[in-house]
Structures are given as C-alpha cells and as structure tokens.
C-alpha atoms as a PDB file:
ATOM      1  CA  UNK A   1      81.974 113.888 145.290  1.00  0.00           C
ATOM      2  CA  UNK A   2      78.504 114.248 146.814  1.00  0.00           C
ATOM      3  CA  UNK A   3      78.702 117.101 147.934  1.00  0.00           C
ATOM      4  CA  UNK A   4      80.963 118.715 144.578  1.00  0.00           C
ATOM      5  CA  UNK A   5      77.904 117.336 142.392  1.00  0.00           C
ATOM      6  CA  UNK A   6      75.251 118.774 144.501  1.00  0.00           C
ATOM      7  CA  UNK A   7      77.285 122.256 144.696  1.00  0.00           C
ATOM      8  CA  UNK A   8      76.323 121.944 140.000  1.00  0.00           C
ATOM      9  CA  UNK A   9      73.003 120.870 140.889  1.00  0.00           C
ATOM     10  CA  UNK A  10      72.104 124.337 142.112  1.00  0.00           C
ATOM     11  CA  UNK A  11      75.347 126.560 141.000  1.00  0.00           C
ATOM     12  CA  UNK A  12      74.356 130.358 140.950  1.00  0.00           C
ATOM     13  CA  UNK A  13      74.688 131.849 137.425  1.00  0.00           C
ATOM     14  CA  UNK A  14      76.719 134.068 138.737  1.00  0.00           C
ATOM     15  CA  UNK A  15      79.461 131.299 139.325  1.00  0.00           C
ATOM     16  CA  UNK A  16      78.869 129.507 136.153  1.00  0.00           C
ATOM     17  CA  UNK A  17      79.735 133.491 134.217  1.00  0.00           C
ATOM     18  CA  UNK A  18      82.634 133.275 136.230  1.00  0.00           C
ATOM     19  CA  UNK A  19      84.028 130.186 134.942  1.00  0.00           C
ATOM     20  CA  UNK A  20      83.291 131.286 131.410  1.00  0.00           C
ATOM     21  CA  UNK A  21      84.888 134.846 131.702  1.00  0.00           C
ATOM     22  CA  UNK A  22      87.546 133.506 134.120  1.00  0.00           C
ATOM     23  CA  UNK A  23      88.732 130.454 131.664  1.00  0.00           C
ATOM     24  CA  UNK A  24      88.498 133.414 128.809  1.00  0.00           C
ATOM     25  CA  UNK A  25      90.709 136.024 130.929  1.00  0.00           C
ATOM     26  CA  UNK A  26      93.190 133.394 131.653  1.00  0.00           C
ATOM     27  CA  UNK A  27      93.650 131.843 128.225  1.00  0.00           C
ATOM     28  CA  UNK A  28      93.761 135.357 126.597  1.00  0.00           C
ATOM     29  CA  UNK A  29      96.829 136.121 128.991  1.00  0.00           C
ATOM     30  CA  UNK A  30      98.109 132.783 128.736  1.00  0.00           C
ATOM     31  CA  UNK A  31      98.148 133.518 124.482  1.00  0.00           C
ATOM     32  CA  UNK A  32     100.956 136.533 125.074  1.00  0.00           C
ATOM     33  CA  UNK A  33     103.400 134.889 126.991  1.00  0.00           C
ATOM     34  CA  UNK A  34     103.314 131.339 124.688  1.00  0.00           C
ATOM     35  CA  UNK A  35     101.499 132.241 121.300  1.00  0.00           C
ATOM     36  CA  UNK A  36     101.890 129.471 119.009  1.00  0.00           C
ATOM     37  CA  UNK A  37     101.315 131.807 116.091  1.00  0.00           C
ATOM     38  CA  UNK A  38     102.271 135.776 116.413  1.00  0.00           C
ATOM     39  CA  UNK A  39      99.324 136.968 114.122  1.00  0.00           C
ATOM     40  CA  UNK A  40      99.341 140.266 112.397  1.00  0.00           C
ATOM     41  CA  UNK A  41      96.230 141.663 113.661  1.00  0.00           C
ATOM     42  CA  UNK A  42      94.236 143.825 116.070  1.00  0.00           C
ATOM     43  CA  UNK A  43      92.856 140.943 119.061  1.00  0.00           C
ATOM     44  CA  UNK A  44      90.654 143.062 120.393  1.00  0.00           C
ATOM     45  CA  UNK A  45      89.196 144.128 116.902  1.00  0.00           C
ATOM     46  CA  UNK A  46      88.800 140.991 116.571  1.00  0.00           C
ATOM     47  CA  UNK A  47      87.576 139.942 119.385  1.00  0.00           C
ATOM     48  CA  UNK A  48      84.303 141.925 119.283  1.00  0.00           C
ATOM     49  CA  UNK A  49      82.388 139.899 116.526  1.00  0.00           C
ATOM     50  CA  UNK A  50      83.647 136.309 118.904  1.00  0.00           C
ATOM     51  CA  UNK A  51      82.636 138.035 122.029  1.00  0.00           C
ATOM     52  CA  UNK A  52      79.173 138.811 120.295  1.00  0.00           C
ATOM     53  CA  UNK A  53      78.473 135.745 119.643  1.00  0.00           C
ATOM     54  CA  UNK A  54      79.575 134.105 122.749  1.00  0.00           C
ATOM     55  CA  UNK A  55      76.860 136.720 124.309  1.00  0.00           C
ATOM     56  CA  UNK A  56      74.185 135.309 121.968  1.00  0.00           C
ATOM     57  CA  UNK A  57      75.031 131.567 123.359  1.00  0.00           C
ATOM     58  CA  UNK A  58      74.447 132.591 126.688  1.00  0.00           C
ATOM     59  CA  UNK A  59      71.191 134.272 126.223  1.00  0.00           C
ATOM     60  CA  UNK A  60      70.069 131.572 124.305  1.00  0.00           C
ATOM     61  CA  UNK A  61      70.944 128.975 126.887  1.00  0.00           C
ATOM     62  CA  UNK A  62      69.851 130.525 129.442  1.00  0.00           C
ATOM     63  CA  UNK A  63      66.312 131.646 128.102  1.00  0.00           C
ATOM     64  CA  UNK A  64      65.863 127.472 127.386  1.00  0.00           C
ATOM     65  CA  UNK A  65      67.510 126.305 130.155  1.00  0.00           C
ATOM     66  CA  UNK A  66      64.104 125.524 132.308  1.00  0.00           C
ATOM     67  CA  UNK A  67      63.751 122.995 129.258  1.00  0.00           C
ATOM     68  CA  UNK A  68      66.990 121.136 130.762  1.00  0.00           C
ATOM     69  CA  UNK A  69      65.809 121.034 133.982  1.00  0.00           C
ATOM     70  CA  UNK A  70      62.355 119.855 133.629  1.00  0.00           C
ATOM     71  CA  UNK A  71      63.781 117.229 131.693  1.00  0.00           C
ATOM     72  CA  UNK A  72      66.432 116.346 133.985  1.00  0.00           C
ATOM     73  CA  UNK A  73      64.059 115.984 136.876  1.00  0.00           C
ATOM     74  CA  UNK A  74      61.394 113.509 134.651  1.00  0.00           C
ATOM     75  CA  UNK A  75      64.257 111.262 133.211  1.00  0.00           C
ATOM     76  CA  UNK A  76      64.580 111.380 137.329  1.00  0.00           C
ATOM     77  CA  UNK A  77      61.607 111.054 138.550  1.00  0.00           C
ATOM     78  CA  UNK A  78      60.807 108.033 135.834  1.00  0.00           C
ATOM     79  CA  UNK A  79      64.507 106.911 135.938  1.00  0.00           C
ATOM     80  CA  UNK A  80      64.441 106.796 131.875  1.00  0.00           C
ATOM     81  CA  UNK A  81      67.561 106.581 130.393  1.00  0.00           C
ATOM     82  CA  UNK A  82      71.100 105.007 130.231  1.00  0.00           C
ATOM     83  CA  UNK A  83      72.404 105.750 133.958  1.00  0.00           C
ATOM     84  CA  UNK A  84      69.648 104.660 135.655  1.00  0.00           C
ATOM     85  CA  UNK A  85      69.575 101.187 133.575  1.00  0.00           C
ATOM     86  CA  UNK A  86      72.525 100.673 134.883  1.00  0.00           C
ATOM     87  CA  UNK A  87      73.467  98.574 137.829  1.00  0.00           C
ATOM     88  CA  UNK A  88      74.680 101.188 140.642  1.00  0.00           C
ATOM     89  CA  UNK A  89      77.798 102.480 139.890  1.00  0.00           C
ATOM     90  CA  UNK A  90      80.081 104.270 142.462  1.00  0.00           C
ATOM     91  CA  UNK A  91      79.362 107.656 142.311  1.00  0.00           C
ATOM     92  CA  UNK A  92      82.610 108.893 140.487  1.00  0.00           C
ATOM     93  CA  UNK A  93      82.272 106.418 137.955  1.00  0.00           C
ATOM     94  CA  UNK A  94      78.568 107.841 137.369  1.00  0.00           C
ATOM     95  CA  UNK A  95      79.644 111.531 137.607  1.00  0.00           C
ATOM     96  CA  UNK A  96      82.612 110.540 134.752  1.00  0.00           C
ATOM     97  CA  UNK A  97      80.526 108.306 132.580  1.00  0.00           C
ATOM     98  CA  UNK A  98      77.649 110.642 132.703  1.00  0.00           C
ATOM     99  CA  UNK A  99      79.832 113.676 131.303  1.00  0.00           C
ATOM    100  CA  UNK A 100      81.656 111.094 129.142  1.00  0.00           C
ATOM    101  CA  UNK A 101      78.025 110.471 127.615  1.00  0.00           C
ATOM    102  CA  UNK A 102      76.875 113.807 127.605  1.00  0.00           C
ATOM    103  CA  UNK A 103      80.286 115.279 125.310  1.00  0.00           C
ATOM    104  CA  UNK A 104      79.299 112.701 122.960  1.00  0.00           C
ATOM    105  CA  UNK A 105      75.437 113.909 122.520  1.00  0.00           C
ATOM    106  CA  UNK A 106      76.490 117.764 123.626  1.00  0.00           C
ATOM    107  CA  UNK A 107      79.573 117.964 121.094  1.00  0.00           C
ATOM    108  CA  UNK A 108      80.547 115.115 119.286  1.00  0.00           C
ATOM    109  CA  UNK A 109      77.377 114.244 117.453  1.00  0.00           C
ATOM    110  CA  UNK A 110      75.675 117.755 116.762  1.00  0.00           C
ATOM    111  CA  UNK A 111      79.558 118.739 115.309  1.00  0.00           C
ATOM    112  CA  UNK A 112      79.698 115.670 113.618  1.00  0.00           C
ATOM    113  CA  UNK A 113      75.845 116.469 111.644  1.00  0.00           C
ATOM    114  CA  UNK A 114      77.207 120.203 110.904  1.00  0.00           C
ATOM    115  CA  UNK A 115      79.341 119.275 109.028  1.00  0.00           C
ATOM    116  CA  UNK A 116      77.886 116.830 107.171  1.00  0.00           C
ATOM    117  CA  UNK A 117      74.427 117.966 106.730  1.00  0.00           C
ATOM    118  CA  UNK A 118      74.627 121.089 104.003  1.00  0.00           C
ATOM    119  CA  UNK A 119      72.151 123.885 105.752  1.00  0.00           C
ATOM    120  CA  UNK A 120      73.447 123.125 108.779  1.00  0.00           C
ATOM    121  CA  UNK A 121      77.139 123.377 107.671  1.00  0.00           C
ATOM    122  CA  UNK A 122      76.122 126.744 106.616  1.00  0.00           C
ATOM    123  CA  UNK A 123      75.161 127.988 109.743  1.00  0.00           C
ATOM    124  CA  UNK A 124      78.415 125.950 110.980  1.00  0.00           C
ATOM    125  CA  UNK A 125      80.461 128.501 108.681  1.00  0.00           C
ATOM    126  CA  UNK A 126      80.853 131.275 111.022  1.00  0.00           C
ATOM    127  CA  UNK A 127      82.922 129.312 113.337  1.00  0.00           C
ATOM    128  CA  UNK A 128      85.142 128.083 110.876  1.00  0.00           C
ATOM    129  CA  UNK A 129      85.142 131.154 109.018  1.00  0.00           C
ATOM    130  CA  UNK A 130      87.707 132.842 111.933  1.00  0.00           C
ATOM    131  CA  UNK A 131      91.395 133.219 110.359  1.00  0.00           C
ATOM    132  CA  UNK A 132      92.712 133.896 113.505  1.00  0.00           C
ATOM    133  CA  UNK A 133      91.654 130.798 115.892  1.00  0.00           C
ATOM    134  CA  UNK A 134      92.355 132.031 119.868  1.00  0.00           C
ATOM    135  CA  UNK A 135      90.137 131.340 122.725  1.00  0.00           C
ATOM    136  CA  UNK A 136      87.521 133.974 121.850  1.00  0.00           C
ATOM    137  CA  UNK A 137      86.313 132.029 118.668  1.00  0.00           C
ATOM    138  CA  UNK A 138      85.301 128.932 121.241  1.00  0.00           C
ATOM    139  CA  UNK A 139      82.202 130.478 121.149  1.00  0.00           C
ATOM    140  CA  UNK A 140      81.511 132.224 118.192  1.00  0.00           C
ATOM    141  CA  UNK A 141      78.726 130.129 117.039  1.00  0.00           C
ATOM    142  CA  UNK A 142      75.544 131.873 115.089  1.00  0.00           C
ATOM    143  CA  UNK A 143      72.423 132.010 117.188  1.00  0.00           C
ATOM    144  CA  UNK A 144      70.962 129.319 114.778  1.00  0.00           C
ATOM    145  CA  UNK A 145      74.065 127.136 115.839  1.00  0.00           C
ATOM    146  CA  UNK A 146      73.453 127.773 119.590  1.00  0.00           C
ATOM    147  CA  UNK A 147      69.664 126.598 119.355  1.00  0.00           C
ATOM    148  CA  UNK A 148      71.223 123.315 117.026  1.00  0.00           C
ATOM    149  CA  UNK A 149      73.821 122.424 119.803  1.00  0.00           C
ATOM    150  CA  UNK A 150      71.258 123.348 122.877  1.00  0.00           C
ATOM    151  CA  UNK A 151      68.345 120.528 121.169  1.00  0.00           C
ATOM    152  CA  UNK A 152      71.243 118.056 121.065  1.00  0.00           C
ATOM    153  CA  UNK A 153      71.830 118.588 124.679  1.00  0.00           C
ATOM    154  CA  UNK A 154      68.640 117.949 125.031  1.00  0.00           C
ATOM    155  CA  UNK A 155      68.786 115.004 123.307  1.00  0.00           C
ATOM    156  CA  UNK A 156      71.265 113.869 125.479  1.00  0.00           C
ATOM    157  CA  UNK A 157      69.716 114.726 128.615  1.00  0.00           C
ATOM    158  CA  UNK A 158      66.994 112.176 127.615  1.00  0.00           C
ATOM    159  CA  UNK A 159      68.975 109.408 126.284  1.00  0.00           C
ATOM    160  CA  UNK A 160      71.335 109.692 129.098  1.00  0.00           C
ATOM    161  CA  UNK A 161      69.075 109.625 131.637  1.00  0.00           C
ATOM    162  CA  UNK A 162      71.356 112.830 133.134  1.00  0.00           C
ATOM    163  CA  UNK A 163      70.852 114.534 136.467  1.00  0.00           C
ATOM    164  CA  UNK A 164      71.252 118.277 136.524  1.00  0.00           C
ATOM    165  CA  UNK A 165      73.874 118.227 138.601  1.00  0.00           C
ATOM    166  CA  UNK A 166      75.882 116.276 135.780  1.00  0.00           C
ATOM    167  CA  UNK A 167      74.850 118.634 132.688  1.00  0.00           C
ATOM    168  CA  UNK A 168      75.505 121.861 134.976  1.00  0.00           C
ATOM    169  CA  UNK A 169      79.382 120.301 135.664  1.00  0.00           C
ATOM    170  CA  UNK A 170      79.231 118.897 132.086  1.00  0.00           C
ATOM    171  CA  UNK A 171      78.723 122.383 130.475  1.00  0.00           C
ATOM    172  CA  UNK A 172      81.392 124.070 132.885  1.00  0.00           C
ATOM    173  CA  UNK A 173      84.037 121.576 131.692  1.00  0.00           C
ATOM    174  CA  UNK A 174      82.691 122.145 128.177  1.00  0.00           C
ATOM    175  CA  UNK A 175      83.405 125.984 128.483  1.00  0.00           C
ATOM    176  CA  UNK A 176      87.085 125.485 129.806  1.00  0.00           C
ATOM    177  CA  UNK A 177      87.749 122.635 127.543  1.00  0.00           C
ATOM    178  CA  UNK A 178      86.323 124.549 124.234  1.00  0.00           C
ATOM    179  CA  UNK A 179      88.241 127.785 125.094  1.00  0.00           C
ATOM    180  CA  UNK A 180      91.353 125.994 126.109  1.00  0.00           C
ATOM    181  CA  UNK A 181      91.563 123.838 122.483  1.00  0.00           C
ATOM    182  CA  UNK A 182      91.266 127.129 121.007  1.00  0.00           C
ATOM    183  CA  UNK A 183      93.458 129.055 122.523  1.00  0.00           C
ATOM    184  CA  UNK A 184      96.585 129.947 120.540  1.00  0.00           C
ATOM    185  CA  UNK A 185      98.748 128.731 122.752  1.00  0.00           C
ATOM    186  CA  UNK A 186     102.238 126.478 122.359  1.00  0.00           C
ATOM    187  CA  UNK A 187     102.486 123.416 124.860  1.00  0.00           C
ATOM    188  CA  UNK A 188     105.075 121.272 124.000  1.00  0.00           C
ATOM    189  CA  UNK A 189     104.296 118.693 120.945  1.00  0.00           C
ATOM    190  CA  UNK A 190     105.213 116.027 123.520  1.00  0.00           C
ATOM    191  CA  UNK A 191     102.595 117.243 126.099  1.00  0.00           C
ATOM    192  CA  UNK A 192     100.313 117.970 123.428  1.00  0.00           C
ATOM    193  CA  UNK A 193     100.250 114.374 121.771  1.00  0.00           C
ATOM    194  CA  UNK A 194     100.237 112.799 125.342  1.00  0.00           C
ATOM    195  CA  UNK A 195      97.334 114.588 126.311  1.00  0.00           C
ATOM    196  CA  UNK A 196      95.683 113.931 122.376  1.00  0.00           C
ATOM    197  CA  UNK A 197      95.059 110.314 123.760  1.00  0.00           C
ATOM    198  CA  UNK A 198      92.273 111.207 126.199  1.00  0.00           C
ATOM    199  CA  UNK A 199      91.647 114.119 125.931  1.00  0.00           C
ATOM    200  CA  UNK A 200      91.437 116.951 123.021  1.00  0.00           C
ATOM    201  CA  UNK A 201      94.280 119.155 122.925  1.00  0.00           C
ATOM    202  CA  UNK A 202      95.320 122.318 121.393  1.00  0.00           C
ATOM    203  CA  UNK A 203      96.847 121.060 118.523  1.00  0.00           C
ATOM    204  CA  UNK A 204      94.485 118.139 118.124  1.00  0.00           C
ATOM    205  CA  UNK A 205      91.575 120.437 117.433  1.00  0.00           C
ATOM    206  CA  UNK A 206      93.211 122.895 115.730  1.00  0.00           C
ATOM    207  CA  UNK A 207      93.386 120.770 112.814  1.00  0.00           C
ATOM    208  CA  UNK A 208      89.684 120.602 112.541  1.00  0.00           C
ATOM    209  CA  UNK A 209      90.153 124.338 111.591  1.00  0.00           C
ATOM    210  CA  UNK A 210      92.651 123.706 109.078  1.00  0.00           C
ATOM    211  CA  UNK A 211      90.395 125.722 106.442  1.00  0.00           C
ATOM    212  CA  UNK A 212      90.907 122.432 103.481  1.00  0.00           C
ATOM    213  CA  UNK A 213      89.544 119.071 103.373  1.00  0.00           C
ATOM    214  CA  UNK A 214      89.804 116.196 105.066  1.00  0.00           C
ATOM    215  CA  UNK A 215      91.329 118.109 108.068  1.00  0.00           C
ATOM    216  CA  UNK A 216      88.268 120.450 108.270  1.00  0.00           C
ATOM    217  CA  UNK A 217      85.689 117.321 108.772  1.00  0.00           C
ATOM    218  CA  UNK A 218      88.058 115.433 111.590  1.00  0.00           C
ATOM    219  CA  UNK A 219      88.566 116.150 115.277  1.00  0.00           C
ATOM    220  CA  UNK A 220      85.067 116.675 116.253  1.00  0.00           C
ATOM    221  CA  UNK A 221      85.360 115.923 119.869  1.00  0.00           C
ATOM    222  CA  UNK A 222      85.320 118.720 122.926  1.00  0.00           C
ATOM    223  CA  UNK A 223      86.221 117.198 126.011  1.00  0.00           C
ATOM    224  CA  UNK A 224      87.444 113.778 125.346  1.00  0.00           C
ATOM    225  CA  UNK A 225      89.097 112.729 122.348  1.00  0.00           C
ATOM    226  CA  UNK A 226      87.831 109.004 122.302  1.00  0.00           C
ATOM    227  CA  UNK A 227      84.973 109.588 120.765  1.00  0.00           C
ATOM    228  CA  UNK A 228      87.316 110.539 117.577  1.00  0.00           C
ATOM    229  CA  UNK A 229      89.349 107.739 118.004  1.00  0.00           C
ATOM    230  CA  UNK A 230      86.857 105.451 117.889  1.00  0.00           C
ATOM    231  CA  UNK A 231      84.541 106.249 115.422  1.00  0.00           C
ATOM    232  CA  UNK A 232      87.585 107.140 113.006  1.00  0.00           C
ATOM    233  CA  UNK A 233      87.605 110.365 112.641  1.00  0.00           C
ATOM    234  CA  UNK A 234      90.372 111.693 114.034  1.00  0.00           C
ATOM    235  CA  UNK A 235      93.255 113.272 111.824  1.00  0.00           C
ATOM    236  CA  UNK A 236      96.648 114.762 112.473  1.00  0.00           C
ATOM    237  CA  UNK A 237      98.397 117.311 110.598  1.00  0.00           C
ATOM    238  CA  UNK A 238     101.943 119.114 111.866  1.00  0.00           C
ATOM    239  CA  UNK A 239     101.011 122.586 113.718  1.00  0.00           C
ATOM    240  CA  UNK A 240     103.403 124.599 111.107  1.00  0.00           C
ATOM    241  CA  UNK A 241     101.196 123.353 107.774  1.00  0.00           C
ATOM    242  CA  UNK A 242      97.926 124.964 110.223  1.00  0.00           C
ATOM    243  CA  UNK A 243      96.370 127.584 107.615  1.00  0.00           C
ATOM    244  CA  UNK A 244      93.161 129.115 109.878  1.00  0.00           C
ATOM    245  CA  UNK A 245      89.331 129.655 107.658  1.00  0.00           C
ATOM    246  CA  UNK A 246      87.644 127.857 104.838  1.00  0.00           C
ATOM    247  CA  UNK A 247      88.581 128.365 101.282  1.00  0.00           C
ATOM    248  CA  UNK A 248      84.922 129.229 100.303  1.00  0.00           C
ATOM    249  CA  UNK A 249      84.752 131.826 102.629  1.00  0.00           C
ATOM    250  CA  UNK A 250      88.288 133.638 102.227  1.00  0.00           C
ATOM    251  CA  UNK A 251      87.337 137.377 103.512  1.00  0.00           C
ATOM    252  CA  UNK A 252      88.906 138.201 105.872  1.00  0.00           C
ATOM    253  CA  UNK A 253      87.630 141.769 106.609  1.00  0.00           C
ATOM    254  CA  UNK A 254      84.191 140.159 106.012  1.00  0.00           C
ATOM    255  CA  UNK A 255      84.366 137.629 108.421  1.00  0.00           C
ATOM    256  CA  UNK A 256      84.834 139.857 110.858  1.00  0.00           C
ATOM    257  CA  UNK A 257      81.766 141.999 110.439  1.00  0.00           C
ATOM    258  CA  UNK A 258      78.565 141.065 112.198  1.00  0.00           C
ATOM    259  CA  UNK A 259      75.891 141.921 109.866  1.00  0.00           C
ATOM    260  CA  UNK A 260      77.882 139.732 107.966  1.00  0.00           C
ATOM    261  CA  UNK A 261      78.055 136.978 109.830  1.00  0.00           C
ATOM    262  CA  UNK A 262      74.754 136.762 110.775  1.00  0.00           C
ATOM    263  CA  UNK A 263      73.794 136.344 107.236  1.00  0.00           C
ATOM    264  CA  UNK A 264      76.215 134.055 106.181  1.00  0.00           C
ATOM    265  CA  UNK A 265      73.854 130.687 107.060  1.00  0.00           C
ATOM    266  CA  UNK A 266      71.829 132.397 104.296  1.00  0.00           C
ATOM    267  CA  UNK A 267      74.775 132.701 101.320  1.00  0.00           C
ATOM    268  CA  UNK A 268      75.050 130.578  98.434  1.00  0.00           C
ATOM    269  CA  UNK A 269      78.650 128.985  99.326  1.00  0.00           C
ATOM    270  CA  UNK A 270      79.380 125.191  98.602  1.00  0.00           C
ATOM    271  CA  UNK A 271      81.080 123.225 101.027  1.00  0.00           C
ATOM    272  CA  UNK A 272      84.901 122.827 100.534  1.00  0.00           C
ATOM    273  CA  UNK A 273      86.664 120.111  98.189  1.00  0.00           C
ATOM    274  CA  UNK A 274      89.658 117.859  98.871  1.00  0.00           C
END
C-alpha cells in the first residue's frame, strides 16, 4: 500500500492522461457491444463539444495544480486537518477514508451547491444540457465549472488534512468512476442496484440526468454513493422512464454547439419546476 500510494504521490502526467483516455477508450467500446439506449445520432458529432470540454478541465487543472500541492505539503508539514487529528490509522484505512473524505468535498458538496445556488446552476447547465448521456459527457463541464469544482478540492485538501499522494489516487478514481456512471452502458438491474449501495452506479446516476424535477437535484455523489444515502438525497427512478437534458434548455442542435455552450452560464433560463 506504501509503496502504491507513493507511486500517486509523484505519478507522471503522462500516466494520469492515460487513465483518463484509457477509461474513455474502454467505456466508448464497452457502449457498442451493451448500449442501454441505441440513440439516433452521430457519437462522434457529438462527441466533439464533450471532448472540448474535457480538454478545458485538464488545462485548467493542471495550470492550478501547484496550488494542490503546496497545500498538500503545509496541511503536512503543520499536520492541519482531519487525518492527522486522528489517532494512527492503518494505512489502508487512511488511504480509504482519505478518498472517502475527499469525494465528499471534491464531488458531493460542490454538485450539491450547483444545483442549488442559481448562477452557479447556470454554469452547471452545460452538463445537464447533453441529451445523449455516454461517457464523453463525464467531463463536459464549462471552464467556469472546472475552476468551481477545482476550489472545492481545494477546500478539501485543507479540511482533510490530505497528502498528495491521496488527492493524485483520489482524482484517478474520480476520472474512471465519473466516466463509468456515464457511460451508456446496460449491467444487469441486479448488479446495478447491488453495486447502488456503496458505490454509484450507472443507473444510479443516471437519474440525476433525468432532465425534470426532483430526479435532476438527487444522486449527487461520484465515487461512493453514501454520501447520498445519508444526507437524503438519493432518488430512484426505473432506467426505461430515463428522458436525457433539462426542459429549459430543450435544443438539441444547440446544445451541441460550442459557442453556444460557452455562453449558456450567461442566458436568462430559470431553473426547472416539479
């Protein structure tokens, strides 16, 4: 475990693209031999706005990432924070509490204040705004979203008390995980509700993109799907009633445009009603 944690500590970026583009190329296979829905429409077309933005996360990230690691090292070097008030743990319990901790700040919360904070559901739009959910929307976030998300890290980093080694792993898992709930792919509604109970699954977050209200403000969670379950947000809803997009944002050929999309945290669109 040592030595896996150290190997995050100091992972090359060129590993950490891998992940992303390998967990992307996988899932996008994966969706053509079990689809869950057969959509009418052209993926790669559609593809190039998600694939944008996932670009625009990256560089984002990784032009503030020396702002995660000189925090890491002073929550370290002062040992601030909730992991280092604790009484020694054994390391995997540290490791798995730590990334339980840091979906919660990373995912859970900032999610959790889109949607419920008006300018910042806005900018939350574009993501939802995707009629056709597969594992290239996991990322399509607009830029403003990306620096939103990366303060709450932040956040968490602090509050946590988080060693690099523990976001670095924390935000690999988060890729995977994110692009795998998204995925339009069919697991079995057995498998699927087994694996609801820890962790999110497929189906489980696809109702968060169930474009009406109350679905659309449930299932916030990323990784784990405990946080949902305890704070009482968590919602199911059958995968064949799943209707993909918002209803104040019902272009479709819009929504797929760029130029659009970049402007839409800007619009004058009220947030959906029951």
């Amino acid at each position: 475990m040592e030595t896996f944690l150290n190997y995050f500590e100091t992972i090359p970026s060129s590993h950490r693209s891998l992940i992303l583009v390998g967990g992307l190329t996988f899932f996008w296979v994966l969706e053509g031999a079990v689809p869950l829905f057969k959509f009418n429409y052209k993926k790669w077309q559609h593809a190039i706005p998600n694939i944008f933005f996932t670009i625009t996360t990256i560089i984002i990230n990784f032009a503030l990432a020396f702002l995660l690691l000189q925090s890491a090292d002073w929550v370290m070097a002062t040992q601030f924070g909730i992991l280092n008030w604790l009484p020694q743990l054994p390391l995997w319990l540290y490791v798995l509490f730590g990334i339980f901790l840091m979906d919660f700040f990373g995912a859970y919360l900032p999610h959790f204040v889109e949607h419920k904070v008006k300018p910042l559901w806005m900018v939350h739009l574009v993501h939802h705004s995707d009629h056709h959910v597969d594992t290239t929307t996991a990322n399509r976030h607009h830029p403003l979203e990306s620096v939103i998300r990366f303060v709450f890290t932040l956040l968490g980093v602090v509050v946590i008390g988080a060693p690099m080694g523990i976001v670095l792993l924390y935000q690999s898992l988060s890729v995977v995980a994110t692009q795998f709930t998204h995925a339009n792919i069919k697991l079995p509604k057995k498998v699927d509700a087994f694996l609801s109970y820890v962790l999110v699954s497929p189906d489980m977050h696809k109702v968060h993109h169930h474009y009406k209200l109350p679905y659309t403000d449930s299932n916030y969670g990323n990784i784990f799907s405990v946080w949902d379950r305890l704070l009482g947000t968590y919602m199911e809803l059958d995968r064949e009633h799943l209707m993909y997009g918002v209803d104040v944002f019902p272009d479709e050929k819009e929504n797929g445009q760029i130029k659009s999309l970049l402007k839409q945290p800007f619009q004058k669109y009220k947030k959906p009603t029951v």
